[in-house]
C-alpha atoms as a PDB file:
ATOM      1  CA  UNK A   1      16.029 172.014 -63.685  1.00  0.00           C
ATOM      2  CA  UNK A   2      13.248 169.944 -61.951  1.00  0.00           C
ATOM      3  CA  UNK A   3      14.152 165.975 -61.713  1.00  0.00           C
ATOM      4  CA  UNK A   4      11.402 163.710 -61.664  1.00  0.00           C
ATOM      5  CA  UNK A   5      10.894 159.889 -61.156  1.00  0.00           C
ATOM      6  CA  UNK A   6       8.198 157.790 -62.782  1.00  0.00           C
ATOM      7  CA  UNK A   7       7.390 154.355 -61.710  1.00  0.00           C
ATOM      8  CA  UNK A   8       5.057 152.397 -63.779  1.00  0.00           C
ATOM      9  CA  UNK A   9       3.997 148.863 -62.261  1.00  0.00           C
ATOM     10  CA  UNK A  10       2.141 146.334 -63.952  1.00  0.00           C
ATOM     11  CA  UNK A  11      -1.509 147.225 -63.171  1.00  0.00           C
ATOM     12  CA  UNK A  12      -3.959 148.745 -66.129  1.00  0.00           C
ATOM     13  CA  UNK A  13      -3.475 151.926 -67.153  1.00  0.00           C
ATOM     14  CA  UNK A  14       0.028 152.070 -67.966  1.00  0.00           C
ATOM     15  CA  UNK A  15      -0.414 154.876 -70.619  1.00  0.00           C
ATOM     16  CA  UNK A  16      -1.251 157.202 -67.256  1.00  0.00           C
ATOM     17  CA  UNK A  17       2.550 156.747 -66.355  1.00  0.00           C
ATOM     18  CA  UNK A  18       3.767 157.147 -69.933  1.00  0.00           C
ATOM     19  CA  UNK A  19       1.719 159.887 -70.687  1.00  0.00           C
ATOM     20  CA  UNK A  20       3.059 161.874 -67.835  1.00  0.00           C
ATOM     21  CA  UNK A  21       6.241 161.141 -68.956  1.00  0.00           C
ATOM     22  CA  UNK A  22       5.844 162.578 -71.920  1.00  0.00           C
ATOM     23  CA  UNK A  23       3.983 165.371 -70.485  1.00  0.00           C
ATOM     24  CA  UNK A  24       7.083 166.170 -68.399  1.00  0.00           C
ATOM     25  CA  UNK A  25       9.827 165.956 -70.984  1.00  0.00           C
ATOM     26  CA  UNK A  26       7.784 168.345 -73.136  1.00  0.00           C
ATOM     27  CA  UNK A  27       8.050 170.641 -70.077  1.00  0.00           C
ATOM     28  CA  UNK A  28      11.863 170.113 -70.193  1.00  0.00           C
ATOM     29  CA  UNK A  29      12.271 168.645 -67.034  1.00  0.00           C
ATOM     30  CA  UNK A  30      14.637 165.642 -66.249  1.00  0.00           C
ATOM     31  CA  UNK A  31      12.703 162.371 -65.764  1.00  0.00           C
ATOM     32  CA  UNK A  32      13.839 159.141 -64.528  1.00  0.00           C
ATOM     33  CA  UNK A  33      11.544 156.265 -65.649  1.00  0.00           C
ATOM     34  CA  UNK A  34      10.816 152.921 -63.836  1.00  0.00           C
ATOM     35  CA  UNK A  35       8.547 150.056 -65.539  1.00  0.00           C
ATOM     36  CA  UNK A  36       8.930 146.775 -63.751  1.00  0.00           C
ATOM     37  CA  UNK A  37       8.567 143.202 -65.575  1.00  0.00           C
ATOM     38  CA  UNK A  38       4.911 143.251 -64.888  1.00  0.00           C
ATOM     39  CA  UNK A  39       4.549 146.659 -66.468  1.00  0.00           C
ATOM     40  CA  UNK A  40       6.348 145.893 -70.521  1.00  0.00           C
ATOM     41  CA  UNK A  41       3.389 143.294 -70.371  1.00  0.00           C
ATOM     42  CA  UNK A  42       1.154 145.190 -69.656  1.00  0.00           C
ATOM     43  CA  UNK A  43       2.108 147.996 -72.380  1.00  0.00           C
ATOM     44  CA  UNK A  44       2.261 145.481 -74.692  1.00  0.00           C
ATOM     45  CA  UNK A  45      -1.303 144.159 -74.144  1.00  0.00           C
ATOM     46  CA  UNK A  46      -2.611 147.891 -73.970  1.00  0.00           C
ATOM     47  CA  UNK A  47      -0.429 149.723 -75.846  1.00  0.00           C
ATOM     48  CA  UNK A  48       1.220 147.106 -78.391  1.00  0.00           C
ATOM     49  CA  UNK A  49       4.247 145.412 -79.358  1.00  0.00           C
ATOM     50  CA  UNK A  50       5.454 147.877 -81.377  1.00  0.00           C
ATOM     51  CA  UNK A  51       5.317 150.773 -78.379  1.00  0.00           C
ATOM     52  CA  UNK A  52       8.637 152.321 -78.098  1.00  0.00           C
ATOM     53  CA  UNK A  53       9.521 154.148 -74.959  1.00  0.00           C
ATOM     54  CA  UNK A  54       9.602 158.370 -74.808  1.00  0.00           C
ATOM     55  CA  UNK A  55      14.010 158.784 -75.480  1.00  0.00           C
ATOM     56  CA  UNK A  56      14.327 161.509 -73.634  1.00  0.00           C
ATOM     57  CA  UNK A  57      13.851 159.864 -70.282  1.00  0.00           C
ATOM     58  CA  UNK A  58      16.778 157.722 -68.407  1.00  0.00           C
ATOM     59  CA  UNK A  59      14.712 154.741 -67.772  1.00  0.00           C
ATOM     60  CA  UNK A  60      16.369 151.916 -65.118  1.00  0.00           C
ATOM     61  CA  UNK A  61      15.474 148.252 -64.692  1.00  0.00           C
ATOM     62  CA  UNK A  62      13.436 147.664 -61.344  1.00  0.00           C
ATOM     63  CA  UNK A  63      16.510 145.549 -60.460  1.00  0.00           C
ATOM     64  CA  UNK A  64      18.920 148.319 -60.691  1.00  0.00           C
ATOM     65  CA  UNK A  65      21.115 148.159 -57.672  1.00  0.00           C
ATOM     66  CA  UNK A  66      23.410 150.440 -58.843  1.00  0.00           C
ATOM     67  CA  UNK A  67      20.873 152.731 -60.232  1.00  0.00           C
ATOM     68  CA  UNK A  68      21.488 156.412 -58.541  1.00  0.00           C
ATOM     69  CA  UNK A  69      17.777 156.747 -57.491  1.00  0.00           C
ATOM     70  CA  UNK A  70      18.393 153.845 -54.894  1.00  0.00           C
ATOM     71  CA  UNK A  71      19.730 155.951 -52.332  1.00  0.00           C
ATOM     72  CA  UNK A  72      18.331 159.297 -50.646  1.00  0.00           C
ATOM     73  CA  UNK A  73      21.453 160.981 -51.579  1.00  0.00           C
ATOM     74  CA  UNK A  74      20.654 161.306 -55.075  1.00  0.00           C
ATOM     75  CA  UNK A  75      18.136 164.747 -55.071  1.00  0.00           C
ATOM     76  CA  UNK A  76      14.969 164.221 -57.354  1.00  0.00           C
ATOM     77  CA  UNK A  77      11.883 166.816 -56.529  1.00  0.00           C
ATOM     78  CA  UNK A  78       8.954 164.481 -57.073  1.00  0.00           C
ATOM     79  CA  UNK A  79       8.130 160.717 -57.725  1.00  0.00           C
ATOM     80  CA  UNK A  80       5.174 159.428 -58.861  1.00  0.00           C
ATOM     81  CA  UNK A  81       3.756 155.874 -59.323  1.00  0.00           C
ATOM     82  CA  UNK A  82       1.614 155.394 -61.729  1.00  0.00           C
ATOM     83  CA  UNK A  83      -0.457 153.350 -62.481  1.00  0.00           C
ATOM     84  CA  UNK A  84       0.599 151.764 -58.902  1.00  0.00           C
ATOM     85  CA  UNK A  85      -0.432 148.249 -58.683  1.00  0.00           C
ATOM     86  CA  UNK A  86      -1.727 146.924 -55.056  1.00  0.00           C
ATOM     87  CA  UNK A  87       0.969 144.627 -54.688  1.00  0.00           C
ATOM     88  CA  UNK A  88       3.868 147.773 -54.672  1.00  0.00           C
ATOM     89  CA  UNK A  89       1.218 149.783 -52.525  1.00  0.00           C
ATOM     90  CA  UNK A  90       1.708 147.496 -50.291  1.00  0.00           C
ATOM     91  CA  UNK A  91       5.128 147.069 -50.096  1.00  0.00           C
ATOM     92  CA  UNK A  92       5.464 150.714 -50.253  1.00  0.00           C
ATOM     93  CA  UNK A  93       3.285 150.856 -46.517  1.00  0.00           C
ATOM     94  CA  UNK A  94       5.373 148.219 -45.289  1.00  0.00           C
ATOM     95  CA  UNK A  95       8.759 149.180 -46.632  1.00  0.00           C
ATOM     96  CA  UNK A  96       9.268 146.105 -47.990  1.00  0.00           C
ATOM     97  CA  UNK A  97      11.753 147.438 -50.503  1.00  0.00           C
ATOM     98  CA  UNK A  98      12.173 144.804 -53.313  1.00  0.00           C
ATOM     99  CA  UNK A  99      12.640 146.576 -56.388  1.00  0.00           C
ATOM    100  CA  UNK A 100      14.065 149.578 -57.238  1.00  0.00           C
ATOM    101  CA  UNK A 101      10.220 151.672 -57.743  1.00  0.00           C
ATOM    102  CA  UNK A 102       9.944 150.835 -54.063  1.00  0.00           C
ATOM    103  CA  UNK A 103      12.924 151.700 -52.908  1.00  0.00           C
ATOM    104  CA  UNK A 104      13.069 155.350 -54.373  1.00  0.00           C
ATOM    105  CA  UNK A 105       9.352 155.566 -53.265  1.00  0.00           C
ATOM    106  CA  UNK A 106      10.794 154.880 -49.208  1.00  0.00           C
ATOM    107  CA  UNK A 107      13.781 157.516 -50.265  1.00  0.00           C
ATOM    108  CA  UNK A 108      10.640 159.726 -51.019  1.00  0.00           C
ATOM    109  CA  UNK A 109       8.666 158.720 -47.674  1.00  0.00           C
ATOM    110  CA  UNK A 110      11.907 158.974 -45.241  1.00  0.00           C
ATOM    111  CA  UNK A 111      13.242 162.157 -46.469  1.00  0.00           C
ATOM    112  CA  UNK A 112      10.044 163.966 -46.623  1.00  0.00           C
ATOM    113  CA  UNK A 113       9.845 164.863 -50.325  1.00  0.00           C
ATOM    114  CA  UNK A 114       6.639 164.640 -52.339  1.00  0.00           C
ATOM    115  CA  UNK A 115       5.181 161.019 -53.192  1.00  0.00           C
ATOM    116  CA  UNK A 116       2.030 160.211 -55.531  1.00  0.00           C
ATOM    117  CA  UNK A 117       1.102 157.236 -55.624  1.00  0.00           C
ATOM    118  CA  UNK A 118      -1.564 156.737 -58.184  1.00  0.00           C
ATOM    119  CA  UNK A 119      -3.697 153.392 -57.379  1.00  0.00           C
ATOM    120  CA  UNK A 120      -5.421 151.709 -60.364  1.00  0.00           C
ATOM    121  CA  UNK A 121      -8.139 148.701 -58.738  1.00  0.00           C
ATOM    122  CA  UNK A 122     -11.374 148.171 -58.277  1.00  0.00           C
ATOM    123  CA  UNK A 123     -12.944 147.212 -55.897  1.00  0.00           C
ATOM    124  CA  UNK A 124     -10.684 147.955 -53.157  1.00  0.00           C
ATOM    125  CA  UNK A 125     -10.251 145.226 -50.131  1.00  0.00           C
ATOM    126  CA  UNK A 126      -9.874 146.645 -46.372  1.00  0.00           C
ATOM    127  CA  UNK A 127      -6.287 145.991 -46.896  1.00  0.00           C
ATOM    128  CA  UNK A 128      -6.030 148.248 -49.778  1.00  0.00           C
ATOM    129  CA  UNK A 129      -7.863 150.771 -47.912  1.00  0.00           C
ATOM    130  CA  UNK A 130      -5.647 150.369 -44.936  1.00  0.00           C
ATOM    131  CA  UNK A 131      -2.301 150.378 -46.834  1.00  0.00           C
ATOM    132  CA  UNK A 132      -3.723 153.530 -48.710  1.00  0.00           C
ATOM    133  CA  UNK A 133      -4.197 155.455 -45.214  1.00  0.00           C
ATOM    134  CA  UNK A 134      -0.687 154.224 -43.785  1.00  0.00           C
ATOM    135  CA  UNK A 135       0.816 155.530 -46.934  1.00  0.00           C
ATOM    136  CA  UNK A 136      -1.213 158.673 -46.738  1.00  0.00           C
ATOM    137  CA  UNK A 137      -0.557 159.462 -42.972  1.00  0.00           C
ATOM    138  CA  UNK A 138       3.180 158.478 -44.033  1.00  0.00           C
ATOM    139  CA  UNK A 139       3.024 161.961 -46.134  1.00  0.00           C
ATOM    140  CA  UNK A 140       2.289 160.382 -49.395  1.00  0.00           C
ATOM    141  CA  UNK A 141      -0.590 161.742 -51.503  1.00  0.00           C
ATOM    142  CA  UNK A 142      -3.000 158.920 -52.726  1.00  0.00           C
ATOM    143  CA  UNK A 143      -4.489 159.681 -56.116  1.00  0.00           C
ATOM    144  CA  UNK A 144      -6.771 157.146 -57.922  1.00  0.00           C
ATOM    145  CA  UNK A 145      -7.606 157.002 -61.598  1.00  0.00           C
ATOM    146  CA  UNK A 146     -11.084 157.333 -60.633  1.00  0.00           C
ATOM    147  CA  UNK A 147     -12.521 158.239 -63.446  1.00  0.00           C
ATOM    148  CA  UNK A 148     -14.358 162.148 -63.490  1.00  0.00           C
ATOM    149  CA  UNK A 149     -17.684 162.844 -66.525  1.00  0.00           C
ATOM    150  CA  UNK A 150     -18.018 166.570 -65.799  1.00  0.00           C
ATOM    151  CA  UNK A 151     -15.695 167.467 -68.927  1.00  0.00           C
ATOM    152  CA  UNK A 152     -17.283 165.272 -70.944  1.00  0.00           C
ATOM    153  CA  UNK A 153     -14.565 162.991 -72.559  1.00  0.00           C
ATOM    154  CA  UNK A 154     -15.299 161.472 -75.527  1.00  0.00           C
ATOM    155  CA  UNK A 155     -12.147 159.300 -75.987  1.00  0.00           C
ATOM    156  CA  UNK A 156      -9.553 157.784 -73.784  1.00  0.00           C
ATOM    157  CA  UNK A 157      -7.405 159.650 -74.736  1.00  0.00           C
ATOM    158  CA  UNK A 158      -9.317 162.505 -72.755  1.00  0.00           C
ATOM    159  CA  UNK A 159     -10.132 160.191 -69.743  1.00  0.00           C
ATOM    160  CA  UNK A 160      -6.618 159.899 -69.799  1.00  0.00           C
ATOM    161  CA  UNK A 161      -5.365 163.180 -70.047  1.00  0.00           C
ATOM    162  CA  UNK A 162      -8.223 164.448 -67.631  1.00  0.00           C
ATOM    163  CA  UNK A 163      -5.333 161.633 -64.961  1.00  0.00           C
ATOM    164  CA  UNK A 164      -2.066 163.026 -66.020  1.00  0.00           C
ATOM    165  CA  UNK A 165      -3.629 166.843 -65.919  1.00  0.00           C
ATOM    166  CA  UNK A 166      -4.227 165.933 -61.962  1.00  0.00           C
ATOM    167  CA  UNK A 167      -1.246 164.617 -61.559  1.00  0.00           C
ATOM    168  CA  UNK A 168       0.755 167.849 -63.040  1.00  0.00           C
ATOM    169  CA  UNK A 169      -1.850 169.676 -60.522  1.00  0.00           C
ATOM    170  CA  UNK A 170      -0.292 167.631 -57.526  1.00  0.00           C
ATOM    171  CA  UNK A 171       3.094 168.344 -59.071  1.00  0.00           C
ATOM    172  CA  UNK A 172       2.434 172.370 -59.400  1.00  0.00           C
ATOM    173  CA  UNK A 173       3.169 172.463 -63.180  1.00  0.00           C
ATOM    174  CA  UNK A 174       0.803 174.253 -65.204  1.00  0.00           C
ATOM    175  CA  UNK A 175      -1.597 172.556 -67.517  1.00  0.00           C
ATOM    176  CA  UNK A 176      -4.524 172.710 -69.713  1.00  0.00           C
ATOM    177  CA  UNK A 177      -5.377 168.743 -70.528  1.00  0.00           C
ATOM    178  CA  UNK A 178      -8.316 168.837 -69.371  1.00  0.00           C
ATOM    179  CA  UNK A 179     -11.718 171.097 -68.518  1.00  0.00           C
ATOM    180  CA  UNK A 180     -11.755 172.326 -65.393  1.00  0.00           C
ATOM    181  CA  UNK A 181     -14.959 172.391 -63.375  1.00  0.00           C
ATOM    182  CA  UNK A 182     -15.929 176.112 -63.243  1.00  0.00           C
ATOM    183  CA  UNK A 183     -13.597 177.164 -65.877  1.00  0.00           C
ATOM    184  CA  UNK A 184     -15.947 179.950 -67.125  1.00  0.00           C
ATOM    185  CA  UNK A 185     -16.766 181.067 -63.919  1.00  0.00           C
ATOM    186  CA  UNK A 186     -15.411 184.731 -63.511  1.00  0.00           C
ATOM    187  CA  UNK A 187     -14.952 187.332 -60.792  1.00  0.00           C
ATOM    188  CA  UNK A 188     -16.064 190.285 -61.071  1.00  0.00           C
END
């Protein structure tokens, strides 16, 4: 059984994170969820009051010392961060490891086990940039919510999907959210 962890921080595009959650626990896998302070407002402003969390995940308060998740020890195959605001990018590339979404990110980093960290800002300052490249050359992999037209989304919900479909890509689990560019191309 594949473990996951899923940090959601408090920049837009929270329903990325909680989509892949629920993405993942349709799959079956374990998932460990993280949603700092920042994050519940942010659901509640995008998502609503009334939003309840996907049960099937073990979600942990992003002051968890005791959480397992805070040391290397505890095996998971994949964390991602998403959306990842600029402010734990940055402590991420620094290892400035004040919460516990940070800290299992540096677990991630030091023991050399896959990483996505998946920004959500725009513009982007040099110091974005440069925290993006550290973080890359570090061995994570840096994927944006930029947002992609060749599918033609006509909802969010697509846009959205279209995220969380690249994201199970990174992760190597099959998946058909969105259209792929050259899908009806064929060998012959």
């Amino acid at each position: 059984m594949k473990r996951f962890v899923v940090g959601i921080t408090g920049a837009s595009g929270v329903i990325i994170g909680i989509r892949l959650i629920e993405e993942l626990l349709r799959r079956d896998f374990d998932v460990i969820g993280i949603l700092t302070k920042n994050a519940l407002s942010v659901v509640e402003h995008e998502i609503g009051k009334d939003f309840q969390l996907p049960p099937k995940a073990h979600f942990f308060d992003e002051h968890d010392g005791t959480a397992p998740i805070n040391s290397s020890s505890f095996l998971i195959d994949s964390m991602v961060v998403a959306p990842c605001s600029m402010k734990t990018l940055a402590a991420i590339a620094s290892g400035y490891s004040e919460n516990l979404i940070i800290r299992a990110a540096e677990n991630q980093l030091r023991t050399n086990r896959p990483l996505i960290l998946s920004p959500r800002e725009t513009p982007l300052s040099q110091a974005n940039l440069e925290n993006m490249l550290k973080l890359r050359q570090a061995g994570a992999i840096i994927c944006p919510s930029m947002a992609a037209y060749y599918h033609l989304p006509k909802s969010i919900d697509e846009m959205t999907d279209f995220f969380v479909g690249k994201i199970l890509d990174l992760l190597g689990i099959a998946n058909d959210l969105y259209q792929r560019w050259g899908a009806d191309f064929h060998f012959e």
